[in-house]
N, C-alpha and C. Protein backbone atom coordinates (compact mmCIF):
# COMPACT_ATOMS: atom_id res chain seq x y z
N UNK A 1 -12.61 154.09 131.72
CA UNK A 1 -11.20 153.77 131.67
C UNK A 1 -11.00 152.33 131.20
N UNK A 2 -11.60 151.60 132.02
CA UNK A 2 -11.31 150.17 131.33
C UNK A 2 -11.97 149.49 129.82
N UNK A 3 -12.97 149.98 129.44
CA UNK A 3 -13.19 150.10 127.53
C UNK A 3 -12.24 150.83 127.19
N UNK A 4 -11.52 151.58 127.36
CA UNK A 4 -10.03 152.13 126.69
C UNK A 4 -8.79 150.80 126.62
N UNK A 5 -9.27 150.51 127.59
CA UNK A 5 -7.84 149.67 128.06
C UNK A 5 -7.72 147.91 127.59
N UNK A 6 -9.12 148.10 127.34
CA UNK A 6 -9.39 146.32 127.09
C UNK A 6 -8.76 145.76 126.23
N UNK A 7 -8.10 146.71 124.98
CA UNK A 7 -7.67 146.20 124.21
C UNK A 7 -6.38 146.72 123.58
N UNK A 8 -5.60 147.15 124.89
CA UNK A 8 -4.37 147.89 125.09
C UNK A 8 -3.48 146.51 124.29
N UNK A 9 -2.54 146.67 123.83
CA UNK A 9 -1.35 145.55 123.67
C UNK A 9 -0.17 146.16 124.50
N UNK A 10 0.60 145.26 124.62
CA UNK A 10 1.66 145.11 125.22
C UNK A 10 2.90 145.16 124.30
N UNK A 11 4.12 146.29 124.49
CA UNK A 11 4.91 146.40 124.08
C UNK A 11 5.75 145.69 123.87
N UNK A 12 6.39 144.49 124.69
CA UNK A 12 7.20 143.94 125.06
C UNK A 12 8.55 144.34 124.84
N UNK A 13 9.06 144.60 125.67
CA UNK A 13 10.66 145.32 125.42
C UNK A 13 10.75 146.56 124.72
N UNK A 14 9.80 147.30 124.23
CA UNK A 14 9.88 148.57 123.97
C UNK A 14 9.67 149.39 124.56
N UNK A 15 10.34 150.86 124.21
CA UNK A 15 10.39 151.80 125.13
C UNK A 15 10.12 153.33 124.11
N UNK A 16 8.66 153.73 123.91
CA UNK A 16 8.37 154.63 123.10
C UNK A 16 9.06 156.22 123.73
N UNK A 17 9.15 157.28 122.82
CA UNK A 17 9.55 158.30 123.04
C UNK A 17 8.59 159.14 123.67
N UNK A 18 8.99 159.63 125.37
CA UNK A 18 7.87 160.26 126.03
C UNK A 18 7.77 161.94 126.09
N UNK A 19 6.79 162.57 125.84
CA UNK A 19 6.72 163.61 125.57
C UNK A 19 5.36 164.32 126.46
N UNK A 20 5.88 163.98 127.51
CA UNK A 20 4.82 164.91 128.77
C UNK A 20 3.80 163.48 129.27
N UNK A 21 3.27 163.47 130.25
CA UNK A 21 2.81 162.33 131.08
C UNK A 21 1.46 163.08 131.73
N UNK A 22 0.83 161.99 132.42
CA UNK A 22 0.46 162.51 133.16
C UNK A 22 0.60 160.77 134.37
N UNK A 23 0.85 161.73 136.07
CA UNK A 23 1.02 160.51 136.57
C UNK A 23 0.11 160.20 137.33
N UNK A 24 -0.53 159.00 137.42
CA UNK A 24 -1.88 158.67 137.90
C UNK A 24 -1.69 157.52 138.79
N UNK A 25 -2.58 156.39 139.07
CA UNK A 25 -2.42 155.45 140.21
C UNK A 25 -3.50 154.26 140.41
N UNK A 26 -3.45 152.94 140.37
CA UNK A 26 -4.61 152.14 140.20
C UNK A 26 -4.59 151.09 141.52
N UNK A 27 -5.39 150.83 141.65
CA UNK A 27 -5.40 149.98 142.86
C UNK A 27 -6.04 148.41 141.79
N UNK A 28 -5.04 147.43 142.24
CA UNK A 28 -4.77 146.41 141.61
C UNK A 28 -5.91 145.44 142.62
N UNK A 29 -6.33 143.98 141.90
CA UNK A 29 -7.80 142.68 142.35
C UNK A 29 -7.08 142.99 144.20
N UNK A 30 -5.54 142.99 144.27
CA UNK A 30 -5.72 142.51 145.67
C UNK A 30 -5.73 143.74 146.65
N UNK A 31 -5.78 144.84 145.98
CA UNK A 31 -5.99 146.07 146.81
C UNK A 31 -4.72 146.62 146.86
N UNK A 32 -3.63 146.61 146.22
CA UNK A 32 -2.45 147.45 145.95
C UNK A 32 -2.62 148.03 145.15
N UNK A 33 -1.92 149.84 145.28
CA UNK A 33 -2.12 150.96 144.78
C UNK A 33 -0.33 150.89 144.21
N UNK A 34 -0.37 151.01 142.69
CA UNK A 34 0.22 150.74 141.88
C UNK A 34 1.01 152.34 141.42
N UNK A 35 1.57 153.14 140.71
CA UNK A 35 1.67 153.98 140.00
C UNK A 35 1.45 153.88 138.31
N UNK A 36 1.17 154.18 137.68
CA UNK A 36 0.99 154.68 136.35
C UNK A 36 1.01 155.79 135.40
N UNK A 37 1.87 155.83 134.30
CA UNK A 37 1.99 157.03 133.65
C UNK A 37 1.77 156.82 132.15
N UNK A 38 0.79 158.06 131.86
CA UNK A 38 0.15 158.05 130.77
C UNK A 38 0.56 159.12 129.77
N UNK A 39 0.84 158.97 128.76
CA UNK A 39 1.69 159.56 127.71
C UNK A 39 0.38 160.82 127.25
N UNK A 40 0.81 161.92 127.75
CA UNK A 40 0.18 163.17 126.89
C UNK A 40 -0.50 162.96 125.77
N UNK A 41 0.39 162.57 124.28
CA UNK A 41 -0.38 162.50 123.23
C UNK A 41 -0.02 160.82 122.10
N UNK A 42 1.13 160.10 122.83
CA UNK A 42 1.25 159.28 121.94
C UNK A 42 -0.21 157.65 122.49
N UNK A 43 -0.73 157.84 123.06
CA UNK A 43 -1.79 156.75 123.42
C UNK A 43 -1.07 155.52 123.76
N UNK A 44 0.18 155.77 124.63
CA UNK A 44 0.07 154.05 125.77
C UNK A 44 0.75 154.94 126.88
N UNK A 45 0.59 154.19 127.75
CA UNK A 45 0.65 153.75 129.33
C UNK A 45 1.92 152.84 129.93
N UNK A 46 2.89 153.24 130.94
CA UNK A 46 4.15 152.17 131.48
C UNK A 46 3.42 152.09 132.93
N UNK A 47 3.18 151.34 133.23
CA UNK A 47 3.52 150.16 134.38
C UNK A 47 4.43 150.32 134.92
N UNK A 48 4.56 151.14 136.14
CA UNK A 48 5.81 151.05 136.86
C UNK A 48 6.12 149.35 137.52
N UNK A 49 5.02 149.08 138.05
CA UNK A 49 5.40 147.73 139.26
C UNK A 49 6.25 146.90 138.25
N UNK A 50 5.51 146.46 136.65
CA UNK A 50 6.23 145.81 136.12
C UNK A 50 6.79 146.01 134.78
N UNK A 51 7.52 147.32 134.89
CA UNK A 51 8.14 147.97 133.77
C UNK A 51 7.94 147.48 132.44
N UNK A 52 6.27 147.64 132.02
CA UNK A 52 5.77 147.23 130.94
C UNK A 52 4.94 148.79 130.06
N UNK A 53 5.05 149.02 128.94
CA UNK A 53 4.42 149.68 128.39
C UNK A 53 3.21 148.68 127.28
N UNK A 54 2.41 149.58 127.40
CA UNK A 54 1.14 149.13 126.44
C UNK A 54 0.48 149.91 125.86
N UNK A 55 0.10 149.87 124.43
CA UNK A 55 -0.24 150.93 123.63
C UNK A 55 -1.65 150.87 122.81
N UNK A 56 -2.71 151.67 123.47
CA UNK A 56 -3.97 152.18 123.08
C UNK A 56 -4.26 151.34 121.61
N UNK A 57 -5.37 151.05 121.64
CA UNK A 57 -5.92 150.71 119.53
C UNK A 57 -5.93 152.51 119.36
N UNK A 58 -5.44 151.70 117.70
CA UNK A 58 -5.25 154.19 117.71
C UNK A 58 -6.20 154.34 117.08
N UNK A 59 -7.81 153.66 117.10
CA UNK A 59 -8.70 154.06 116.48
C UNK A 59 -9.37 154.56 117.93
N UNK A 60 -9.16 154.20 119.05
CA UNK A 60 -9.62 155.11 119.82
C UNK A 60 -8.69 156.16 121.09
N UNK A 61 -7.55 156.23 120.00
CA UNK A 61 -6.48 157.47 120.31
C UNK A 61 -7.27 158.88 120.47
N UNK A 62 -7.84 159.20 119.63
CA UNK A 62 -8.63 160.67 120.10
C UNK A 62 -9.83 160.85 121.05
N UNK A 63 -10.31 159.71 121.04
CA UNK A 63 -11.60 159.73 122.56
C UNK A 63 -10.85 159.52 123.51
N UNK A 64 -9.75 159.02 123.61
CA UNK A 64 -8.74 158.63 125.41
C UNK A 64 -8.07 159.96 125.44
N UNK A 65 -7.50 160.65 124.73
CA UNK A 65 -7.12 161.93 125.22
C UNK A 65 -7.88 162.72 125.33
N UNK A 66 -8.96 162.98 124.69
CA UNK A 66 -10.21 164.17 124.82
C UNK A 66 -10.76 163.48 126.25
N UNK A 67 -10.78 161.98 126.82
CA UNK A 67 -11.36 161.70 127.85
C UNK A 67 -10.16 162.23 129.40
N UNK A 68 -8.99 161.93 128.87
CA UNK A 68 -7.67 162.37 129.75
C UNK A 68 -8.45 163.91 130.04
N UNK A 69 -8.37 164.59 128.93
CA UNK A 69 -7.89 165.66 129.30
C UNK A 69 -9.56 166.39 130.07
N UNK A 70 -10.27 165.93 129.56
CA UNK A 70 -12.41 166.19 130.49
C UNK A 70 -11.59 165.88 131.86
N UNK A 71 -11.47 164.63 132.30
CA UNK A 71 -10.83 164.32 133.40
C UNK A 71 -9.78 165.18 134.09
N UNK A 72 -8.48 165.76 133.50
CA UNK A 72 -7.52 166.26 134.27
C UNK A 72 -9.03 167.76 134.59
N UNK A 73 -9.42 168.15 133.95
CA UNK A 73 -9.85 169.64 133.83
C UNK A 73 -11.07 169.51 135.24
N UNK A 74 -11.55 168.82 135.10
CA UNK A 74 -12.88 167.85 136.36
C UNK A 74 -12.20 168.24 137.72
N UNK A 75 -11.05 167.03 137.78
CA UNK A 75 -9.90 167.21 139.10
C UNK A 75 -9.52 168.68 139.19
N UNK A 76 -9.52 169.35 138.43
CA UNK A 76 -8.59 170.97 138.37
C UNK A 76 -10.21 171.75 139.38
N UNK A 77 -11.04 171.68 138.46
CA UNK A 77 -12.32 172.42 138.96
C UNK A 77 -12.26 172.19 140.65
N UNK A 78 -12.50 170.82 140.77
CA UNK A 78 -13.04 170.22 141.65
C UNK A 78 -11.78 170.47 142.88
N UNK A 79 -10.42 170.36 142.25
CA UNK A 79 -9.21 170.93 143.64
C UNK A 79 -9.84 172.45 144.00
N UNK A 80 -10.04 173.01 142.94
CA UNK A 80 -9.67 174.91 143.34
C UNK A 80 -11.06 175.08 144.10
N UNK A 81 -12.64 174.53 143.89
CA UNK A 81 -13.34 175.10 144.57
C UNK A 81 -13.88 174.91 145.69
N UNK A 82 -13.02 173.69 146.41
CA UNK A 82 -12.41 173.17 147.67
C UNK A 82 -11.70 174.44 148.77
C-alpha cells in the first residue's frame, strides 16, 4: 500500500467525479484510526479527517486496482470461511 501511495499528489481544491468506492480505514504515526475512500476505477483516494483528495501516478493505475481488487476478494474468502 504505501509504494502505491508514495507518490500520490494532492489535489488541492479538487473534487473528481466518484463512481463506486471502496471504504477502508488507516491508523495514523499517533495511533488514530482515520476513514478513507478509494475510488473503484479513477486511481485517487479523499481523506475524510482532512477533506483532501490525492491522485495515484497513472502509470501505476492498473497494479493499484488489480491490487484493490486481490485484496477486496482475500477479505471476501477470508469473512465467509469464518
Amino acid at each position: 500500500m504505501h509504494a502505491f501511495l508514495v507518490d500520490a499528489k494532492d489535489l488541492q481544491g479538487k473534487k473528481p467525479i466518484w463512481m463506486g468506492c471502496y471504504l477502508t480505514s488507516c491508523k495514523t504515526p499517533d495511533g488514530q484510526v482515520r476513514k478513507v475512500l478509494i475510488s473503484h476505477y479513477a486511481g485517487f483516494i479523499y481523506c475524510e479527517w482532512d477533506k483532501s483528495y490525492y491522485l495515484l501516478d497513472s502509470s501505476q493505475l492498473k497494479s493499484w486496482l488489480e491490487y484493490l481488487s486481490n485484496t477486496y476478494v482475500s477479505i471476501e474468502l477470508t469473512s465467509n470461511s469464518q
